[in-house]
Protein backbone atom coordinates (compact mmCIF):
# COMPACT_ATOMS: atom_id res chain seq x y z
CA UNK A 1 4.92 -25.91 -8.18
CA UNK A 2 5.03 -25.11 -4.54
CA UNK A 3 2.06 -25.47 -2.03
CA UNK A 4 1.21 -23.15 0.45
CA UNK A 5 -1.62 -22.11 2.81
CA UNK A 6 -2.80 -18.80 3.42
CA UNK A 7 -5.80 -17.16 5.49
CA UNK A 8 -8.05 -15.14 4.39
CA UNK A 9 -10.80 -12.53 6.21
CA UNK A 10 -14.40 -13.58 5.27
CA UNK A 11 -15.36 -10.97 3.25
CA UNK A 12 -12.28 -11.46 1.04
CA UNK A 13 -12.60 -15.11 1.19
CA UNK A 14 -16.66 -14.77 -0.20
CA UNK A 15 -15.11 -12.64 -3.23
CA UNK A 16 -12.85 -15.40 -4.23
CA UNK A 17 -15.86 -17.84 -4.10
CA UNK A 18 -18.38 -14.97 -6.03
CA UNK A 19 -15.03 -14.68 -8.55
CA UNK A 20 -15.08 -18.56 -8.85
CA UNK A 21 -18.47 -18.52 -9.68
CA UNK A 22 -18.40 -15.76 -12.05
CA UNK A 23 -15.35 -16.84 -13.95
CA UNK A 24 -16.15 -20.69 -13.67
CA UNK A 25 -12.08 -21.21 -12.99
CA UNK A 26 -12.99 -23.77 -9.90
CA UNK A 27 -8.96 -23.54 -8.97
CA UNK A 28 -8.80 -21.43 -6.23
CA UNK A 29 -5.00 -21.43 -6.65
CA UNK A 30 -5.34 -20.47 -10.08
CA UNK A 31 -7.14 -17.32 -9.23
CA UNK A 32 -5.07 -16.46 -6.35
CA UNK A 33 -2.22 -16.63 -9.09
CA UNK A 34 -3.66 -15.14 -11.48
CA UNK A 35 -4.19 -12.14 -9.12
CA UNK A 36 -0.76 -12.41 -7.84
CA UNK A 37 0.78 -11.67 -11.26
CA UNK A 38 -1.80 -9.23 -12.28
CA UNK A 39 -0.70 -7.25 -8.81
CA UNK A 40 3.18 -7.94 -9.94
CA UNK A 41 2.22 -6.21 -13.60
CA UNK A 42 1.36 -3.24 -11.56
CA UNK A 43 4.24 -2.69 -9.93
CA UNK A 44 6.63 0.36 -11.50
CA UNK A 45 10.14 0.07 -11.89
CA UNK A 46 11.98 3.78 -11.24
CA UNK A 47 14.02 3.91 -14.57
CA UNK A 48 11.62 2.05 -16.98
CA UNK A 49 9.72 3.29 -19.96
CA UNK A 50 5.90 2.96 -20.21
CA UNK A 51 3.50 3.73 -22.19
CA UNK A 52 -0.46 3.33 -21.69
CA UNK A 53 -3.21 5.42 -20.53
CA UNK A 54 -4.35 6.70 -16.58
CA UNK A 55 -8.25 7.03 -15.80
CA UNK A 56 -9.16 9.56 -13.69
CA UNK A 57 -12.94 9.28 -12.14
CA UNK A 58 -14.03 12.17 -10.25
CA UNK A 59 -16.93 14.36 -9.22
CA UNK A 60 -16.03 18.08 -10.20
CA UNK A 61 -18.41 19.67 -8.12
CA UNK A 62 -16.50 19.42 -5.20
CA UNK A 63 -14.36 22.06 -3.99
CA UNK A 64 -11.68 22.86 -6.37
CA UNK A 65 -11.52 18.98 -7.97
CA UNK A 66 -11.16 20.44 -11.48
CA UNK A 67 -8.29 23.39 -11.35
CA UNK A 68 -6.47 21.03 -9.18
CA UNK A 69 -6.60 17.96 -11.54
CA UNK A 70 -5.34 20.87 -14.12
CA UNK A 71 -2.66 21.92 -12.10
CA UNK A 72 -1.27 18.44 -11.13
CA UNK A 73 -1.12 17.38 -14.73
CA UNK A 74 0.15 20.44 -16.07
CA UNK A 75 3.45 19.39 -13.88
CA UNK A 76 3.92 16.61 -16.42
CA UNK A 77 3.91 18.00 -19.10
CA UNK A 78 6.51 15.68 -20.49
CA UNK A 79 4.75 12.60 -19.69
CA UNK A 80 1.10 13.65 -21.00
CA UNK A 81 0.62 13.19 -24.36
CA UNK A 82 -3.28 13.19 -24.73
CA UNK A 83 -6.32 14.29 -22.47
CA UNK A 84 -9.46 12.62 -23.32
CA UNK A 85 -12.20 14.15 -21.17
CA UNK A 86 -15.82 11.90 -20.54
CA UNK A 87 -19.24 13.75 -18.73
CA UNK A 88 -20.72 10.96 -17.17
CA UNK A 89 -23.38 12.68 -14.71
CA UNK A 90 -23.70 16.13 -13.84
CA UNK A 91 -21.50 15.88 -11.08
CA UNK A 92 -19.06 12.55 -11.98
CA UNK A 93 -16.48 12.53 -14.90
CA UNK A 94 -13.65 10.50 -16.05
CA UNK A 95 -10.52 11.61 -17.29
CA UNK A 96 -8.36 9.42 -19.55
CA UNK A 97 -4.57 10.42 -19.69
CA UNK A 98 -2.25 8.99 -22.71
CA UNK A 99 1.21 9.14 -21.61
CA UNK A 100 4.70 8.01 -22.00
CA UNK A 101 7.25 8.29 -19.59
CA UNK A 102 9.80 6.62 -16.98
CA UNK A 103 8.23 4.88 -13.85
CA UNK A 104 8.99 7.35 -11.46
CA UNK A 105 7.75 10.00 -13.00
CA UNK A 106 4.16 8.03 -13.81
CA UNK A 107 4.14 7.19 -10.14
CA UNK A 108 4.53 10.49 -8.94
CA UNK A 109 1.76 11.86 -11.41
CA UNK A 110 -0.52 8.60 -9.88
CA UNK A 111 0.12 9.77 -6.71
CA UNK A 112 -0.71 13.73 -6.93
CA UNK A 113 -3.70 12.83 -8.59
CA UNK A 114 -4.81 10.38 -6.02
CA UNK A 115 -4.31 12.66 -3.72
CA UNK A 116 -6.80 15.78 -5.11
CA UNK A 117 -10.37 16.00 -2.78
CA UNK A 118 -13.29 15.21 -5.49
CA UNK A 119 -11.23 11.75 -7.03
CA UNK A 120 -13.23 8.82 -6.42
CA UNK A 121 -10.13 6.36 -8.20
CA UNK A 122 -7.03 6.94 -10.31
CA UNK A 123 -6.02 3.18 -12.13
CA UNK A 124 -4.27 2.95 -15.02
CA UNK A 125 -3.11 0.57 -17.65
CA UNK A 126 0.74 0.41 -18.96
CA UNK A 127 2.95 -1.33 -20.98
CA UNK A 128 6.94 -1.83 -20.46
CA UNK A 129 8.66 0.06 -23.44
CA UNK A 130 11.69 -2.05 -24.52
């Protein structure tokens, strides 16, 4: 085990203390850990295989949110196995995207969605094929 010391802004620092409290895992260490690896599980590797689902929340009444969420995924075709589609409020609704497909490609498809006017957050949730 190595020690090191690290400094944190106060807002950030409160949210460890509210996790803390929330979790009951006193270790400070343990939760900066656990977050570390967590990050490190996010993390895409180019030629990889994954499988697992994206979530798309967004408010469709904003410009052209919708067609361009269409037209972004219809560019990955290969990698989009499944559309489920969620109405949430009149204006907010999630998408959730099953797919398969090598890192890069996933990236890219997190990425153009990100970047379409109307999406609050893209995060997603993948496995390493082997």
């Amino acid at each position: 085990m190595r020690r090191i010391s690290i400094t944190l802004p106060e807002e950030t620092f409160r949210t460890l203390e509210e996790l803390s409290r929330k979790t009951g895992i006193t270790n400070r260490s343990r939760i900066i850990a656990d977050a570390i690896m967590c990050f490190s599980s996010m993390q895409l590797d180019d030629e990889t295989d994954y499988a697992g689902a994206v979530i798309i929340y967004y408010n469709h009444s904003k410009g052209e949110t919708t067609k361009a969420l269409m037209e972004s995924q219809h560019h990955f075709l290969g990698e989009i196995r499944a559309t489920t589609h969620i109405h949430l409020t009149r204006e907010n609704c999630i998408d959730v995207l099953t797919i398969i497909g090598k890192g890069a490609a996933i990236k890219k498809l997190i990425g153009d969605l990100r970047k379409v006017s109307g999406v609050i957050t893209v995060q997603y949730s993948l496995v390493e094929l082997t």
